[in-house]
Protein backbone atom coordinates (compact mmCIF):
# COMPACT_ATOMS: atom_id res chain seq x y z
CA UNK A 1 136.96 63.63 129.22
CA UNK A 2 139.90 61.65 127.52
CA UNK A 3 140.08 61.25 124.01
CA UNK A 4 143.13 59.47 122.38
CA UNK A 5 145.67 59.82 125.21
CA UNK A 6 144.80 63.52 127.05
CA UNK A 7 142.37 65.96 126.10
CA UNK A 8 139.98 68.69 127.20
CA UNK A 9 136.08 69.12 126.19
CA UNK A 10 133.96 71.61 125.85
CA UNK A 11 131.96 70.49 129.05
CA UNK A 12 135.17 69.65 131.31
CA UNK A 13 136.40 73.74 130.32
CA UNK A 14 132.74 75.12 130.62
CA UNK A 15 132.41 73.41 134.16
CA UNK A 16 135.90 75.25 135.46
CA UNK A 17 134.93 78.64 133.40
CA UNK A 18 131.47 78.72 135.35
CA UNK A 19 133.64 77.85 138.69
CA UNK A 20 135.96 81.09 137.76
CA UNK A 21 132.77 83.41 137.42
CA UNK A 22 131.29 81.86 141.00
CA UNK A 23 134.48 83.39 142.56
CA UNK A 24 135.38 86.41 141.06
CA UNK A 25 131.27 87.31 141.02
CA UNK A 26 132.43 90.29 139.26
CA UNK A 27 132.01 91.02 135.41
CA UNK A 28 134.77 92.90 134.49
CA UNK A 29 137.53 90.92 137.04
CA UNK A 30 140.91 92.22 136.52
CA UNK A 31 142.85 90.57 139.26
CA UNK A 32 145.85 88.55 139.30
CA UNK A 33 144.41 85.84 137.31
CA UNK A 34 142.94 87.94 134.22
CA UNK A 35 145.50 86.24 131.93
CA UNK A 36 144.20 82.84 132.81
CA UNK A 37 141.04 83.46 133.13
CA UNK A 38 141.06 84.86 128.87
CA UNK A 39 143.40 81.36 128.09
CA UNK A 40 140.27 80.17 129.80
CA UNK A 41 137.63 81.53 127.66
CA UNK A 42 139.31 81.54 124.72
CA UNK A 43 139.47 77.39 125.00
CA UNK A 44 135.94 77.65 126.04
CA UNK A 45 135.09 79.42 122.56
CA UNK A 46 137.04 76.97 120.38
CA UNK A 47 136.15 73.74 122.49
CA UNK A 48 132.32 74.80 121.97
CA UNK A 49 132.18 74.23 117.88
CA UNK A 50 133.10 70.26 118.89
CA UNK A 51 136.39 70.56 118.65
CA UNK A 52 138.75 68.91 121.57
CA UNK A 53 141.86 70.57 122.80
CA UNK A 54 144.53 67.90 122.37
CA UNK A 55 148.01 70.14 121.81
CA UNK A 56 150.16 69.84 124.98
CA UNK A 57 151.90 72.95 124.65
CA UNK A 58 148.09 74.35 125.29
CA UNK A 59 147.14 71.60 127.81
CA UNK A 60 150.21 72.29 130.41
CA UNK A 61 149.03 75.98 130.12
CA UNK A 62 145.64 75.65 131.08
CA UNK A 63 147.24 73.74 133.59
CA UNK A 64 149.07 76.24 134.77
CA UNK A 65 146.37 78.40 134.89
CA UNK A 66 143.67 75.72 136.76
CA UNK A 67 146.21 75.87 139.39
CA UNK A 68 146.73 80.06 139.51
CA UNK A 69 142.91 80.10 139.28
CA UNK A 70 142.92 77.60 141.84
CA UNK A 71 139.91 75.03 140.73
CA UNK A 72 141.28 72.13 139.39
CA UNK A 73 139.52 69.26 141.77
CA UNK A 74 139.36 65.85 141.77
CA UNK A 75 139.74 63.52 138.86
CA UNK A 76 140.50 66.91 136.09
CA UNK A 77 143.21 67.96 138.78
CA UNK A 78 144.56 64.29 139.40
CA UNK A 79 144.86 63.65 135.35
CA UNK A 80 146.35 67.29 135.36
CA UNK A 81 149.14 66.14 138.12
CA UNK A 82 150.10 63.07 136.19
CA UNK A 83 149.93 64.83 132.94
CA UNK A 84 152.69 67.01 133.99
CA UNK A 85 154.87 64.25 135.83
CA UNK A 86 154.65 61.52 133.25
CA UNK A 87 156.22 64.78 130.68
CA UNK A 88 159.05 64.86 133.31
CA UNK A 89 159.28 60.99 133.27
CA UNK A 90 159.73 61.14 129.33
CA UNK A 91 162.13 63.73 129.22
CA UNK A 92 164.59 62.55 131.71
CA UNK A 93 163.74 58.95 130.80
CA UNK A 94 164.49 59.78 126.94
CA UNK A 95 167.88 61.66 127.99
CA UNK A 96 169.24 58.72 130.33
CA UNK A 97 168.40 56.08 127.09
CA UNK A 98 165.90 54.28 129.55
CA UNK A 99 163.60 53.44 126.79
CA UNK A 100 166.12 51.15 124.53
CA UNK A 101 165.79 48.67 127.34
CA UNK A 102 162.69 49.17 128.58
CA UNK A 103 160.50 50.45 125.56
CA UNK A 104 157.09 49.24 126.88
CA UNK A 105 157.74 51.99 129.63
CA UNK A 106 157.33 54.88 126.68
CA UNK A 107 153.81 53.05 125.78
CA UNK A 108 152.90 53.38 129.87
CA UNK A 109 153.65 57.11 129.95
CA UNK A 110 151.48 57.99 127.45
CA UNK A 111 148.70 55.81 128.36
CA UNK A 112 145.26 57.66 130.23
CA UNK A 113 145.11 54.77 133.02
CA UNK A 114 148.91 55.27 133.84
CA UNK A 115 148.67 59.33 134.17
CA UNK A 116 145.99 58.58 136.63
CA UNK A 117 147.81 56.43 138.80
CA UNK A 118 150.70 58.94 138.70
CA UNK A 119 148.74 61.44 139.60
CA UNK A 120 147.16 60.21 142.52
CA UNK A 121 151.03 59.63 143.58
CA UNK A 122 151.56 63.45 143.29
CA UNK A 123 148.57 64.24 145.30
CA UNK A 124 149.16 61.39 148.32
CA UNK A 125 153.16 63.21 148.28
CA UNK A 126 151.06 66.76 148.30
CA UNK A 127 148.93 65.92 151.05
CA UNK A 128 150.84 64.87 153.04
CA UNK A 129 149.23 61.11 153.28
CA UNK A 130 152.87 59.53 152.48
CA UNK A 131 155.00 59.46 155.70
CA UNK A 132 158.30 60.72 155.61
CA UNK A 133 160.89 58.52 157.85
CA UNK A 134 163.83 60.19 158.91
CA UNK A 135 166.71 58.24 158.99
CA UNK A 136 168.27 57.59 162.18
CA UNK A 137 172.29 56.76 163.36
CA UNK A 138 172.81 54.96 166.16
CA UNK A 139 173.42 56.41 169.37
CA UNK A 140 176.73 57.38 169.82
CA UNK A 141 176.31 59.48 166.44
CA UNK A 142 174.05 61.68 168.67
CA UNK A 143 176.43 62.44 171.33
């Protein structure tokens, strides 16, 4: 699936296009999703000549749309989650001058293995596996 940092395939698209047409079961589906659902296809048609779909502007809105569609699952929709977060990362990190002291963290974000481990982050914080503490005073705060 990954290809010189992030990228989709023509098998990886064709797997969540055939997951689309299993739900709608309709030909002709003009629902809320319609717009995604051409983005969709439209990858599907260039991604089946060989080629790979590498452009992030393209990649964060089929991501977008995995999500209205609702079938990104496992490992496309945990590369997905830390696709999106490790953007976040670079932008604020690149604002704040965090990488002229810690440039090796630049090389991280943009590595496959790293997105991964972010994203499984975002989905432990989504699912609610991470417990939340709440802070407590003492007692006479209470009263």
């Amino acid at each position: 699936m990954v290809y010189n940092g992030f990228s989709l395939g023509y098998d990886e698209l064709k797997g969540v296009l055939r997951e689309v047409s299993k739900r709608t079961r309709r030909r002709h589906y003009a629902g809320d999703g319609w717009i995604h659902r051409k983005l969709l296809e439209a990858c599907v048609g260039f991604a089946k000549n060989g080629f790979r779909i590498v452009d992030k502007r393209v990649i964060s809105r089929l991501c977008v749309a995995f999500r209205e569609l609702r079938v990104a699952k496992g490992r496309l929709s945990i590369l997905l989650d830390g696709e999106v977060k490790a953007l976040e990362m670079q932008v604020q990190y690149r604002t704040r001058g965090v990488f002229e002291w810690a440039p090796r963290l630049e090389t991280w974000l943009n590595t496959v293995g790293y997105k991964f481990w972010l994203g499984t982050i975002q989905h432990s914080y989504a699912s609610g596996a991470c417990p939340v503490f709440e802070v407590v005073g003492r007692q006479s705060d209470k009263q």
